[in-house]
Protein backbone atom coordinates (compact mmCIF):
# COMPACT_ATOMS: atom_id res chain seq x y z
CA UNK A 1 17.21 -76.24 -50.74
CA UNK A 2 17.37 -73.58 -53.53
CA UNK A 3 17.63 -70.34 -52.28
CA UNK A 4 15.99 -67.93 -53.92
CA UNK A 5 16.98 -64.15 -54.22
CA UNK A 6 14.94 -61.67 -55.11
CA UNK A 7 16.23 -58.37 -56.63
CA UNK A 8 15.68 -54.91 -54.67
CA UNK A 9 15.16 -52.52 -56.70
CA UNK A 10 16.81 -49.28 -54.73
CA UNK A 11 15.54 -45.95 -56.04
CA UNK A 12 17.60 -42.79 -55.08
CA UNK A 13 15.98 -41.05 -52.26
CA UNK A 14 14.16 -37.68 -53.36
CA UNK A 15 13.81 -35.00 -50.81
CA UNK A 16 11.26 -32.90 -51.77
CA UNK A 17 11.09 -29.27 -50.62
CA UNK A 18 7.90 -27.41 -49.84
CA UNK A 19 7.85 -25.07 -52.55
CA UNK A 20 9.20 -21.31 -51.73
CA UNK A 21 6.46 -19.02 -50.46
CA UNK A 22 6.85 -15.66 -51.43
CA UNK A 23 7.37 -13.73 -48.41
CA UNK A 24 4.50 -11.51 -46.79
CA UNK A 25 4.92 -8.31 -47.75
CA UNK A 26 3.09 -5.29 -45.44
CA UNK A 27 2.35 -2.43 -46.52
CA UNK A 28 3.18 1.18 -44.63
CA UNK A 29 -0.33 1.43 -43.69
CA UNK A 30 -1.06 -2.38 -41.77
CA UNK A 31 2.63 -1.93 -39.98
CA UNK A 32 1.06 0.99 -38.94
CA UNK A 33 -1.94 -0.39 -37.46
CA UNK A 34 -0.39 -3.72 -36.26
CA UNK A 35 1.97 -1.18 -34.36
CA UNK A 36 -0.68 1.14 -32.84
CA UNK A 37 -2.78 -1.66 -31.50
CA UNK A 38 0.17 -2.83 -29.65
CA UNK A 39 0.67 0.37 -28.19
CA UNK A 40 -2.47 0.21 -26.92
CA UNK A 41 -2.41 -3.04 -25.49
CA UNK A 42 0.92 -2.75 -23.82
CA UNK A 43 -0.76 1.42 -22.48
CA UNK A 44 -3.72 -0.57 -21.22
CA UNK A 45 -1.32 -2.98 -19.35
CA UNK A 46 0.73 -0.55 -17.81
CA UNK A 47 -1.88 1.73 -16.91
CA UNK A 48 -3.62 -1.62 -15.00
CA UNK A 49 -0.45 -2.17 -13.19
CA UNK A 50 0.10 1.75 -12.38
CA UNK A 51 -3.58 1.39 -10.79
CA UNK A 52 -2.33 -2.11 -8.87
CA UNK A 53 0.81 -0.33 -7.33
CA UNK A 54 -1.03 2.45 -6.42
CA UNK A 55 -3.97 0.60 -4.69
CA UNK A 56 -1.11 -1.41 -2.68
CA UNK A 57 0.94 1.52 -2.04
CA UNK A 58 -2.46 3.81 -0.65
CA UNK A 59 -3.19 -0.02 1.58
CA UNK A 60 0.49 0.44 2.95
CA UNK A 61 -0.14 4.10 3.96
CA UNK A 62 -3.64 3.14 5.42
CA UNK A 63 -2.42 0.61 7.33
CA UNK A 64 0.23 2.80 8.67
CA UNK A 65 -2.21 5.93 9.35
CA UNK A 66 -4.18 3.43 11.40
CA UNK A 67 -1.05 2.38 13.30
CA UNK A 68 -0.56 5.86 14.43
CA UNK A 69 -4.04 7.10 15.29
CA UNK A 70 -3.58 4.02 17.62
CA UNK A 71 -0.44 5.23 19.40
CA UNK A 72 -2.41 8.94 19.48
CA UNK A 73 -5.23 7.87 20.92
CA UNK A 74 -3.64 5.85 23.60
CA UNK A 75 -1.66 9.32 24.04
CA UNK A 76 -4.42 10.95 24.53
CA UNK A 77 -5.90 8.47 27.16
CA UNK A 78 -3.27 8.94 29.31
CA UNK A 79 -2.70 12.77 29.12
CA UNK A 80 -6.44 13.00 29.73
CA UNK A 81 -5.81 11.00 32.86
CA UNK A 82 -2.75 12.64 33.87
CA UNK A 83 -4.71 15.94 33.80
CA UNK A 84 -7.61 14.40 35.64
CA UNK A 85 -4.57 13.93 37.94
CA UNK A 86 -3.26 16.61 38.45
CA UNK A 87 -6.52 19.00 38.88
CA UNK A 88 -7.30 17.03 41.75
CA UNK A 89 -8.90 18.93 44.57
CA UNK A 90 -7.20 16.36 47.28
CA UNK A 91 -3.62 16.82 45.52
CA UNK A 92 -3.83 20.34 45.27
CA UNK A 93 -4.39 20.61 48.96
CA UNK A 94 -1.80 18.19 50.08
CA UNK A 95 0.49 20.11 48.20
CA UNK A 96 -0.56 23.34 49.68
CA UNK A 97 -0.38 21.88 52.68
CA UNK A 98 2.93 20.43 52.70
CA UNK A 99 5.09 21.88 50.52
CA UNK A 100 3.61 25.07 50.45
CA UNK A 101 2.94 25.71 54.30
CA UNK A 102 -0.56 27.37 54.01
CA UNK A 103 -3.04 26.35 56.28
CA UNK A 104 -7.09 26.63 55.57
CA UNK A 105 -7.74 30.25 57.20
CA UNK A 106 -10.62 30.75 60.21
CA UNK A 107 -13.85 32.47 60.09
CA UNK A 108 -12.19 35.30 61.48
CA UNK A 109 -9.77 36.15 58.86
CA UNK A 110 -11.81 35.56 55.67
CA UNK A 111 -13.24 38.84 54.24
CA UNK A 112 -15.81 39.25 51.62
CA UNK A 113 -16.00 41.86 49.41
CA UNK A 114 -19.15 43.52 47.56
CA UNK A 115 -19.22 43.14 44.12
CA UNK A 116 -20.17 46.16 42.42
């Protein structure tokens, strides 16, 4: 059997660069622009998360406020039953009684006065 060779032609590899692009040139006046809107973008943005931290911190001090009305009002229950308490007639006459020594006086030794 006969081999049979065949030539390969080998060309030199070409690299081929994209061809240079001049480079973008901005004037004074869109740098300007370009800059102010981003300013107001990154305002808006912080002004949004100003308003977030606020609205959480304001929650916080609700919450809190609530906490202590709470603790108040449950104060307030039980001072307004300790005063009940103490203005009791039946107290106030056990203690007059007792610690006091006085005795509820007879008809004989009460004396009214006119009012005038």
């Amino acid at each position: 059997m006969v081999r049979v060779q065949r030539r390969i032609r080998r060309y030199p590899l070409r690299v081929t660069r994209a061809p240079k692009k001049a480079p973008v040139k901005f004037s004074t006046r869109s740098m300007l622009k370009y800059l102010l809107v981003a300013l107001l973008v990154v305002g808006i943005l912080l002004g949004y998360l100003w308003q977030q931290v606020q609205v959480t911190r304001m929650g916080y001090k609700i919450e809190e406020l609530k906490r202590v009305k709470a603790g108040l009002a449950e104060a307030n229950r039980k001072l307004q039953l300790e005063a009940t308490r103490l203005r009791s007639l039946d107290r106030i006459e056990s203690i007059s009684k007792t610690q006091l020594g006085l005795v509820i006086p007879e008809k004989d030794e009460i004396i009214l006065l006119k009012e005038e």
